[in-house]
N, C-alpha and C. Protein backbone atom coordinates (compact mmCIF):
# COMPACT_ATOMS: atom_id res chain seq x y z
N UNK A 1 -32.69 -64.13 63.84
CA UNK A 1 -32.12 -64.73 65.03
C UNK A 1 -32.65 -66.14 65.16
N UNK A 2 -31.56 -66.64 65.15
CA UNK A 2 -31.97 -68.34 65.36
C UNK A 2 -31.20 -68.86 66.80
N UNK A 3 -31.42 -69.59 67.28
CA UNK A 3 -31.71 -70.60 68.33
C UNK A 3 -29.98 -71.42 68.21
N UNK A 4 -29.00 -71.14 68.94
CA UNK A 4 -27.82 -72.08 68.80
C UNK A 4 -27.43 -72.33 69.96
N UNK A 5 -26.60 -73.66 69.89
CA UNK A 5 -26.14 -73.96 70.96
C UNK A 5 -24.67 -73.85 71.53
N UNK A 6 -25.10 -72.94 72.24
CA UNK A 6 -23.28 -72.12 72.75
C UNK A 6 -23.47 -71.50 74.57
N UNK A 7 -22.38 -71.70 74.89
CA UNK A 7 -22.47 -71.06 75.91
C UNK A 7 -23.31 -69.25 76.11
N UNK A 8 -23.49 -68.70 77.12
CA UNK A 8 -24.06 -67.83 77.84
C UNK A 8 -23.21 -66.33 77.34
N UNK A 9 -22.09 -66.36 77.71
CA UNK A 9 -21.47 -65.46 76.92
C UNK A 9 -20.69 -65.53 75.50
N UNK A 10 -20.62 -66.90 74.96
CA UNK A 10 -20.30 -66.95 73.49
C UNK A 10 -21.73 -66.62 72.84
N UNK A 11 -22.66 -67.03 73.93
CA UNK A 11 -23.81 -66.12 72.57
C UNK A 11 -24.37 -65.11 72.58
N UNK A 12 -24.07 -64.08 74.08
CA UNK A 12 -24.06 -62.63 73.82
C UNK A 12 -23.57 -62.00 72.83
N UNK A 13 -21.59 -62.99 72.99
CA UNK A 13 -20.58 -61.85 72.15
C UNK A 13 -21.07 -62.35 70.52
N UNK A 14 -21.90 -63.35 69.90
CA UNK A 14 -22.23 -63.61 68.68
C UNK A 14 -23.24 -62.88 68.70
N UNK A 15 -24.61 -62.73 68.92
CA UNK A 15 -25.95 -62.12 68.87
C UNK A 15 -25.55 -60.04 69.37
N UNK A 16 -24.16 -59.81 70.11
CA UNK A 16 -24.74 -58.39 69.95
C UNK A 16 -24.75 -57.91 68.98
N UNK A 17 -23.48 -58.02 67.74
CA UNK A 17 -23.38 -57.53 66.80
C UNK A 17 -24.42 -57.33 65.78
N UNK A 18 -24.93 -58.81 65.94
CA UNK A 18 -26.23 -59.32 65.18
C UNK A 18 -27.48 -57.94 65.27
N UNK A 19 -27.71 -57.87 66.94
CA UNK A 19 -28.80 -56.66 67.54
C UNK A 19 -28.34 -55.64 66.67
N UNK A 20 -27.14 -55.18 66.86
CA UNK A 20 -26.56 -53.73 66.59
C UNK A 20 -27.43 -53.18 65.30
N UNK A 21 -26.69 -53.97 64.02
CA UNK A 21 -27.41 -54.13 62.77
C UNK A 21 -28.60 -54.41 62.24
N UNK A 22 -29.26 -55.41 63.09
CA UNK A 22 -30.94 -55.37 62.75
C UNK A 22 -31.69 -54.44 63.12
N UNK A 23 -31.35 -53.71 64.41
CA UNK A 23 -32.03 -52.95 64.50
C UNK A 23 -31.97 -50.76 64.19
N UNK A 24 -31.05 -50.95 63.03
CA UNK A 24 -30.62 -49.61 62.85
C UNK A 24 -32.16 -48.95 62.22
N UNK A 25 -32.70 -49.88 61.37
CA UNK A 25 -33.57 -48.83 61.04
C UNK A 25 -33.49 -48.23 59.25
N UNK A 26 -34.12 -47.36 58.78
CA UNK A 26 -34.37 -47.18 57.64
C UNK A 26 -33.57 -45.31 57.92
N UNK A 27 -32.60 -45.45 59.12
CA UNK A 27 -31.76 -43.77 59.27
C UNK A 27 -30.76 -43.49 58.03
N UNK A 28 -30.44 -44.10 56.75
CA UNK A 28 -29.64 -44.04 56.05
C UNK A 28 -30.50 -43.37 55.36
N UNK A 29 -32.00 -43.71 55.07
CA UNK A 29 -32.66 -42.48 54.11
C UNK A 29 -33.67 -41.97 54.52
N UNK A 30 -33.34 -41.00 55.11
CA UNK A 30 -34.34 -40.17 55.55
C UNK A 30 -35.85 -39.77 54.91
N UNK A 31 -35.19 -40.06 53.81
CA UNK A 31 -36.82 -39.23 53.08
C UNK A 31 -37.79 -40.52 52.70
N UNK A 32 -37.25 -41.74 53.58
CA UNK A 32 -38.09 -43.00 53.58
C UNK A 32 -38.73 -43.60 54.96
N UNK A 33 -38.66 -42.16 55.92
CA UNK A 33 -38.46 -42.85 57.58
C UNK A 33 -40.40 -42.65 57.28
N UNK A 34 -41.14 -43.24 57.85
CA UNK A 34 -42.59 -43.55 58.33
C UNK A 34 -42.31 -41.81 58.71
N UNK A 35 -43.59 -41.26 58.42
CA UNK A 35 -44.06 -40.09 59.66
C UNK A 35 -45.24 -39.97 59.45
N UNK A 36 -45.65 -38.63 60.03
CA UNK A 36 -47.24 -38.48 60.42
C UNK A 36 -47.57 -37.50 59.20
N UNK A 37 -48.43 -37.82 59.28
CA UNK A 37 -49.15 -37.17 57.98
C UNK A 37 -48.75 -35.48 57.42
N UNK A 38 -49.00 -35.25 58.26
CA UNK A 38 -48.89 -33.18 58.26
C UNK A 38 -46.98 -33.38 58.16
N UNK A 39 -46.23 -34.27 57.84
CA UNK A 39 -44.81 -34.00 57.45
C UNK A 39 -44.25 -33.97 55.98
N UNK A 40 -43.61 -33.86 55.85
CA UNK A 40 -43.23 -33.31 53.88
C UNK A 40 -43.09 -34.89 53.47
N UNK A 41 -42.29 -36.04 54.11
CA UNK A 41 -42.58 -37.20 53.71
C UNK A 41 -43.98 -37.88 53.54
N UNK A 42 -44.91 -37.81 53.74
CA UNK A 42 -45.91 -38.54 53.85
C UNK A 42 -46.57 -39.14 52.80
N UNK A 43 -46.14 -38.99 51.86
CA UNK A 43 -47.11 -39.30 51.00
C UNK A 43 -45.84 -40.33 50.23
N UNK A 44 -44.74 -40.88 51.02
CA UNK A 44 -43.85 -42.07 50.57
C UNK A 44 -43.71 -43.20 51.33
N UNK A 45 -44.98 -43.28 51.68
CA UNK A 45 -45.63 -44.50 52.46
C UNK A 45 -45.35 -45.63 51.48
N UNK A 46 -45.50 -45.69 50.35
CA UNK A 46 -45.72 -46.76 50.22
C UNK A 46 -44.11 -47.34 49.52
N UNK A 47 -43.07 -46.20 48.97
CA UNK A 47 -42.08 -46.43 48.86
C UNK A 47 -41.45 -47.09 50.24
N UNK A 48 -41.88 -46.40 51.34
CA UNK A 48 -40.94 -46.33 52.81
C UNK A 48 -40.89 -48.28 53.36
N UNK A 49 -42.33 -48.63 52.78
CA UNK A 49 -42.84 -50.30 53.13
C UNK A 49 -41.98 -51.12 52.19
N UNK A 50 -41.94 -50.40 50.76
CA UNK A 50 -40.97 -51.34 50.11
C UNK A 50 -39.46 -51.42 50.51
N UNK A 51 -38.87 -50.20 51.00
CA UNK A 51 -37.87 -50.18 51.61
C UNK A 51 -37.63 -50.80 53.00
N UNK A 52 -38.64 -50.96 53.85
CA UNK A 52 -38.69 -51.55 54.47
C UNK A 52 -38.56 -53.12 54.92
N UNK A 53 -39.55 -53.68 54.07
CA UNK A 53 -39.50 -54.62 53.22
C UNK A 53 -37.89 -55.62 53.03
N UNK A 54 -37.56 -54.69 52.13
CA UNK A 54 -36.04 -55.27 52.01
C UNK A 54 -34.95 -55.16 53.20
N UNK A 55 -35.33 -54.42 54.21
CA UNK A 55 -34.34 -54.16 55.31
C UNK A 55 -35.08 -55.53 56.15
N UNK A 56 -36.10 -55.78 56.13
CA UNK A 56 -36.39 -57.20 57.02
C UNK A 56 -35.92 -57.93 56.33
N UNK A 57 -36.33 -58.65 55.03
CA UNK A 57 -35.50 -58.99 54.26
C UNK A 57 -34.15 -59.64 54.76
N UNK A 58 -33.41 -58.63 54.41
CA UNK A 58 -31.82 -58.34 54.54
C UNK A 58 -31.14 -59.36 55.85
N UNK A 59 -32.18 -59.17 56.91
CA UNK A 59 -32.03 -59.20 58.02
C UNK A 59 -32.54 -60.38 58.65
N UNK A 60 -33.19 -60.75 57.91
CA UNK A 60 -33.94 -62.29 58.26
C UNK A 60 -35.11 -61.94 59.16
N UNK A 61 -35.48 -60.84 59.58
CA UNK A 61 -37.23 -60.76 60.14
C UNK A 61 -38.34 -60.40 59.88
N UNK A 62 -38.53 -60.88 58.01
CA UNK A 62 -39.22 -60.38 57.75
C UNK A 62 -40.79 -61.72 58.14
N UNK A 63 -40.41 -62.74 59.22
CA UNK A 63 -41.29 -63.55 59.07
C UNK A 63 -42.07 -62.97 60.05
N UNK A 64 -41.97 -62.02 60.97
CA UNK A 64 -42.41 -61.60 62.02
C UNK A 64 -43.47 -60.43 61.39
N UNK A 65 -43.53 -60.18 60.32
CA UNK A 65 -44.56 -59.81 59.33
C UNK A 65 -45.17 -60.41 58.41
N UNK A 66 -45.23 -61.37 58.78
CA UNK A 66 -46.12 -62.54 57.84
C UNK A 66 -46.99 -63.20 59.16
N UNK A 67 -48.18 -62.81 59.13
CA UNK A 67 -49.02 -63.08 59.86
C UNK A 67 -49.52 -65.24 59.31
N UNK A 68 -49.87 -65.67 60.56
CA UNK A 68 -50.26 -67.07 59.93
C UNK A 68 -51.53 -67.15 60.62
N UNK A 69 -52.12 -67.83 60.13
CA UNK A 69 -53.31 -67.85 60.79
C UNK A 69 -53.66 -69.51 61.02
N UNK A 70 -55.04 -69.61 61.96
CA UNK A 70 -55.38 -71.41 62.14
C UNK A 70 -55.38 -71.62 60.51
N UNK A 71 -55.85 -70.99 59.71
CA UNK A 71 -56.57 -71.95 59.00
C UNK A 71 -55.20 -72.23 57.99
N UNK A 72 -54.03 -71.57 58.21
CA UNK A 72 -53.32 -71.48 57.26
C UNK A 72 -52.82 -71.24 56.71
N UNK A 73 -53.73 -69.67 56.22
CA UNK A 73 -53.26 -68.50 55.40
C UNK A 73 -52.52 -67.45 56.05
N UNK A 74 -51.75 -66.51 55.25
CA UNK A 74 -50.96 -66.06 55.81
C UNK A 74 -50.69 -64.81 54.88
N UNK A 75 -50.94 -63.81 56.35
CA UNK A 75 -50.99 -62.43 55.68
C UNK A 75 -49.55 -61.51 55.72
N UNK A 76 -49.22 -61.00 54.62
CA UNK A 76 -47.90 -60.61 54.60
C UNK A 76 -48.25 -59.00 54.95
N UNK A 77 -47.95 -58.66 56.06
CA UNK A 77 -48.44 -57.06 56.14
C UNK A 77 -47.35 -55.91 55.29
N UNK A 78 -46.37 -56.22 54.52
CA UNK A 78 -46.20 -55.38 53.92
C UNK A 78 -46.75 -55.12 52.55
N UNK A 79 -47.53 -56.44 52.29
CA UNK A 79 -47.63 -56.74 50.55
C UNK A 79 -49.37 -56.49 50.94
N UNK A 80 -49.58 -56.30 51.57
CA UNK A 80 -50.94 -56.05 52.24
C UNK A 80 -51.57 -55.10 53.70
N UNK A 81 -51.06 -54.13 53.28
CA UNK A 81 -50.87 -53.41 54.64
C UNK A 81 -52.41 -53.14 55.58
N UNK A 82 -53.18 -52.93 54.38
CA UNK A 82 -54.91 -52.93 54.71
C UNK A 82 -55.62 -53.92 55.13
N UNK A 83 -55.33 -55.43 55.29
CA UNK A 83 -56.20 -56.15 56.08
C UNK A 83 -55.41 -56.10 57.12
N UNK A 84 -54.30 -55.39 57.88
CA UNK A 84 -53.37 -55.97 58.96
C UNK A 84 -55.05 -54.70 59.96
N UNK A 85 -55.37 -56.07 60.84
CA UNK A 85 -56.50 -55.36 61.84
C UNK A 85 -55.88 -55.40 62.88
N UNK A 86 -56.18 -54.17 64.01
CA UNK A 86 -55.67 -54.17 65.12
C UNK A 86 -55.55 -55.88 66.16
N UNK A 87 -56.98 -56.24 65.49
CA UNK A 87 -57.39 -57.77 66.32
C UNK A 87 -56.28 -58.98 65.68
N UNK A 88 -56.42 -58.75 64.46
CA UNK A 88 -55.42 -59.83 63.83
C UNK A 88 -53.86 -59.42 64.03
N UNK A 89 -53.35 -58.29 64.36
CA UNK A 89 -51.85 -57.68 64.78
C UNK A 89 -51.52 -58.32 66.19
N UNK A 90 -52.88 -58.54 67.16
CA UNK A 90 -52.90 -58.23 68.82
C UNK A 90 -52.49 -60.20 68.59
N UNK A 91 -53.85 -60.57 67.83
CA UNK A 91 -53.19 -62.18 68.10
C UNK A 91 -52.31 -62.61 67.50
N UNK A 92 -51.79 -62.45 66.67
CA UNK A 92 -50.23 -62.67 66.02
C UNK A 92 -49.46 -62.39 67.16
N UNK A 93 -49.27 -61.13 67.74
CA UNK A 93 -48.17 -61.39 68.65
C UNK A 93 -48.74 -61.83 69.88
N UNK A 94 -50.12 -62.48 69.93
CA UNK A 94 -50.06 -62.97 71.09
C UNK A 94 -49.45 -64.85 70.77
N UNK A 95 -49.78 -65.16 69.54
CA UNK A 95 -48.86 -66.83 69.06
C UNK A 95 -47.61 -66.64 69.29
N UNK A 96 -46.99 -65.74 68.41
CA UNK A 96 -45.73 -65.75 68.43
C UNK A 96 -44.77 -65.29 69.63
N UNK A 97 -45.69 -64.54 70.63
CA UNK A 97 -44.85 -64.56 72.18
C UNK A 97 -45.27 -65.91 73.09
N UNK A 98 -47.22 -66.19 73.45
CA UNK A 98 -47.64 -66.98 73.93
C UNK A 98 -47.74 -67.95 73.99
N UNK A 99 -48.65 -68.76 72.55
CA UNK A 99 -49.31 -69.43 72.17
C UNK A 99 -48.56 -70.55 70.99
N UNK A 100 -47.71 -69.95 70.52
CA UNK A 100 -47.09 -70.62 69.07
C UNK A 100 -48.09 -70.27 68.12
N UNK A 101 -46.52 -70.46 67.41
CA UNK A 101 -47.38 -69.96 65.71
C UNK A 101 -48.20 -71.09 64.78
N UNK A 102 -48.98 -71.18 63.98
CA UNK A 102 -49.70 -72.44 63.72
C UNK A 102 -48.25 -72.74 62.76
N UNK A 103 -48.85 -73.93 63.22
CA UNK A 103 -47.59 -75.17 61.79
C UNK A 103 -48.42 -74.95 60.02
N UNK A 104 -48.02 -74.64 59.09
CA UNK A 104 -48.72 -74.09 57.93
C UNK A 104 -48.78 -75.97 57.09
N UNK A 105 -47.68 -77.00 57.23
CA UNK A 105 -47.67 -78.23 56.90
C UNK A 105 -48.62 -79.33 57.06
N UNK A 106 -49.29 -78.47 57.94
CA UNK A 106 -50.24 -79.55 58.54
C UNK A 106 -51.67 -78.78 58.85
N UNK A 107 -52.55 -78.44 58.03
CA UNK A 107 -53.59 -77.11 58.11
C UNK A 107 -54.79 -78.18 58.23
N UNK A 108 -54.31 -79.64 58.01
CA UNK A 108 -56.03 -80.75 58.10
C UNK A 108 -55.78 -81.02 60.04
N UNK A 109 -55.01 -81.00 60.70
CA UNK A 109 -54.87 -81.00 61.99
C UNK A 109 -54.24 -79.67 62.81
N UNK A 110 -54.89 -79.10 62.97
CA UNK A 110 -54.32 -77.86 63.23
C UNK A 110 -53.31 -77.90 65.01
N UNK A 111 -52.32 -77.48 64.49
CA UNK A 111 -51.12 -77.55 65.71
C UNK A 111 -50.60 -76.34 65.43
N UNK A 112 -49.58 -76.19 66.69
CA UNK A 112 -49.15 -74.69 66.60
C UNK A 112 -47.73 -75.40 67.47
N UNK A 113 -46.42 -74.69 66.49
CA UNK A 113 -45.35 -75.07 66.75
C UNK A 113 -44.72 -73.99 68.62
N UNK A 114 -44.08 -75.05 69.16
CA UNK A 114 -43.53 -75.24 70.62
C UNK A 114 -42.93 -72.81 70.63
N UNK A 115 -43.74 -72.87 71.71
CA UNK A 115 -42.54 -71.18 71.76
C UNK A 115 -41.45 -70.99 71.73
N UNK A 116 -40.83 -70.07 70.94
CA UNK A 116 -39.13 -70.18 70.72
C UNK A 116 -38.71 -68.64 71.27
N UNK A 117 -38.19 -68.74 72.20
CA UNK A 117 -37.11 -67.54 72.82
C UNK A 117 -36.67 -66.58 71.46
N UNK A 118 -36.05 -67.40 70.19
CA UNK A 118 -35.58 -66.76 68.98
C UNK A 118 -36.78 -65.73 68.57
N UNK A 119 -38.01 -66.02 68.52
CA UNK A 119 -39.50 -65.63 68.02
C UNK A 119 -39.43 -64.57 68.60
N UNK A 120 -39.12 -64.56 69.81
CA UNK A 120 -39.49 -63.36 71.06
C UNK A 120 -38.43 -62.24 70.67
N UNK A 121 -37.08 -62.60 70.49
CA UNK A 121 -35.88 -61.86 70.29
C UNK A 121 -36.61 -60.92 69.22
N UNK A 122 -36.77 -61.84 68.21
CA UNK A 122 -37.30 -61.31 66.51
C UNK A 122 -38.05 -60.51 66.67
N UNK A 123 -38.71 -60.09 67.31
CA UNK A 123 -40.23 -59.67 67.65
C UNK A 123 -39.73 -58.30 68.26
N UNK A 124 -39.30 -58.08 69.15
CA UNK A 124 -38.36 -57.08 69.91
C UNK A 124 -37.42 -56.52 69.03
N UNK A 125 -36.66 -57.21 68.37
CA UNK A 125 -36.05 -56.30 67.25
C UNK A 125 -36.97 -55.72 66.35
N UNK A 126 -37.36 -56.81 65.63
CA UNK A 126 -38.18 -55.96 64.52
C UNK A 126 -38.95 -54.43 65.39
N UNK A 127 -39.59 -54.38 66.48
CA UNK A 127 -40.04 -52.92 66.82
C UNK A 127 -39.11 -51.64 67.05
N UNK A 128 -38.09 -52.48 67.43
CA UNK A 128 -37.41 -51.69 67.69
C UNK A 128 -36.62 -50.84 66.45
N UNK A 129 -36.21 -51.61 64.85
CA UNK A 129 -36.19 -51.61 63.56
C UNK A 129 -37.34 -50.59 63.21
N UNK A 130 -38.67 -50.73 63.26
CA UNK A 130 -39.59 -49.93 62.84
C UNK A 130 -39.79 -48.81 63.91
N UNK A 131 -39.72 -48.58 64.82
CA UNK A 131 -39.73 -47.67 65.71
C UNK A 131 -38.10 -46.58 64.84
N UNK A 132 -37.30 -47.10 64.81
CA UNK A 132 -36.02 -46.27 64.14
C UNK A 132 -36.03 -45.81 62.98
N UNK A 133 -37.30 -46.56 61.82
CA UNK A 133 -37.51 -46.65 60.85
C UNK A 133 -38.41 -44.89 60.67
N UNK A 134 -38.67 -44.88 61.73
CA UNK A 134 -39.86 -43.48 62.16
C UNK A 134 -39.15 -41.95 62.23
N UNK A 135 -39.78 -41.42 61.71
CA UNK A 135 -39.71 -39.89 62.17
C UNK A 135 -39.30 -39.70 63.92
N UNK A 136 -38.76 -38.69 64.08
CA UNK A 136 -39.59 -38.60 65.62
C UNK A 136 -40.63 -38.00 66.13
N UNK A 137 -41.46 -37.54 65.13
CA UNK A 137 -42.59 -36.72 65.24
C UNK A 137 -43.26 -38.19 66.04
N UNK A 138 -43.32 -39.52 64.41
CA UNK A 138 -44.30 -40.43 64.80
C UNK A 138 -43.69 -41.29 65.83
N UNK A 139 -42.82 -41.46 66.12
CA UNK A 139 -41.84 -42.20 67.20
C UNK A 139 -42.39 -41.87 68.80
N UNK A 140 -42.53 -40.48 68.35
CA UNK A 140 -43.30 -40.12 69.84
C UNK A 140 -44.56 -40.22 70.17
N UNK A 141 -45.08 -40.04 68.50
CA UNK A 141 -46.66 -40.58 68.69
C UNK A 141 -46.92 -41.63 69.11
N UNK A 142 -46.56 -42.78 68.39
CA UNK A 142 -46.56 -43.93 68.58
C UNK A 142 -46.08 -44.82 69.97
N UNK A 143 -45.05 -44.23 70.71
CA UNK A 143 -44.77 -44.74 71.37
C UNK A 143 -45.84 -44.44 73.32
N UNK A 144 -45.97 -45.84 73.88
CA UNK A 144 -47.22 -45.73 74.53
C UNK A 144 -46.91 -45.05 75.84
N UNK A 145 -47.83 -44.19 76.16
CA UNK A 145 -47.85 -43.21 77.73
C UNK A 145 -47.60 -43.88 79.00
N UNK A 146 -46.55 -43.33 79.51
CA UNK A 146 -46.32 -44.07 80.85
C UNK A 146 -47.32 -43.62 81.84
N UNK A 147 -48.29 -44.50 82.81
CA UNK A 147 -49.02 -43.49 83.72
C UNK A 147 -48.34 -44.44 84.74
N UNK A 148 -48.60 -43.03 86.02
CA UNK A 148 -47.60 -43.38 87.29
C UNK A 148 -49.04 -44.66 88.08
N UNK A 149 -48.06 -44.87 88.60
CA UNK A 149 -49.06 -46.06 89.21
C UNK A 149 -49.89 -45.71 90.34
């Protein structure tokens, strides 16, 4: 999802279609959806990321898994799924909703490019993509407890 300039409802009726499709998910093959361990898939974890992989890919969000960091570097959490730390996951999406993402062109002055509405969209799909991508065993795991207020 990129950033265009169109009216309010010419860019609903362009961007729903867009939603529809990014966010279907990995439901075409089942025996590649994420689940929880104790399920007969589990142990195609690492097929399920490569498949995954290519469905961001496909889709153009796979940058929203490429972690950047100040200094530069930049962690691709599918090609590296083991350094993705809860702390380094939490501030990634706190740049890419909050803060901006660092500029990688310029790593001797460190800047962080302006927040983009598109970033935020991307960000929301892609969970919603990996959330579909899931079992519903882990779908339910994963997904966080409402407490009443």
């Amino acid at each position: 999802m990129r950033d265009f300039d169109t009216s309010v409802v010419k860019s609903f009726t362009a961007t729903a279609p867009i939603e529809d499709k990014c966010q279907l998910g990995l439901r075409d093959c089942p025996d590649l959806l994420f689940s929880m361990p104790n399920e007969s898939n589990a142990n195609m974890t690492v097929n399920s990321l490569i498949a995954f992989e290519e469905r961001m890919t496909h889709h153009g969000l796979e940058g929203v898994f490429h972690v950047v960091s100040p200094s530069g570097n930049v962690l691709n959490m599918f090609r590296e799924p083991g350094m993705c730390t809860s702390d380094a996951i939490k501030t990634w999406c706190e740049d890419v909703i909050a803060k901006g993402v660092h500029d990688l062109l310029d790593t001797s002055n460190p800047t962080c490019h302006g927040i983009c509405d598109c970033d935020r969209i991307n960000m929301i799909w892609s969970g919603e993509v990996l959330l579909n991508s899931c079992t519903e065993a882990l779908k339910q795991d994963l997904k966080p407890v409402q407490h009443p207020a």
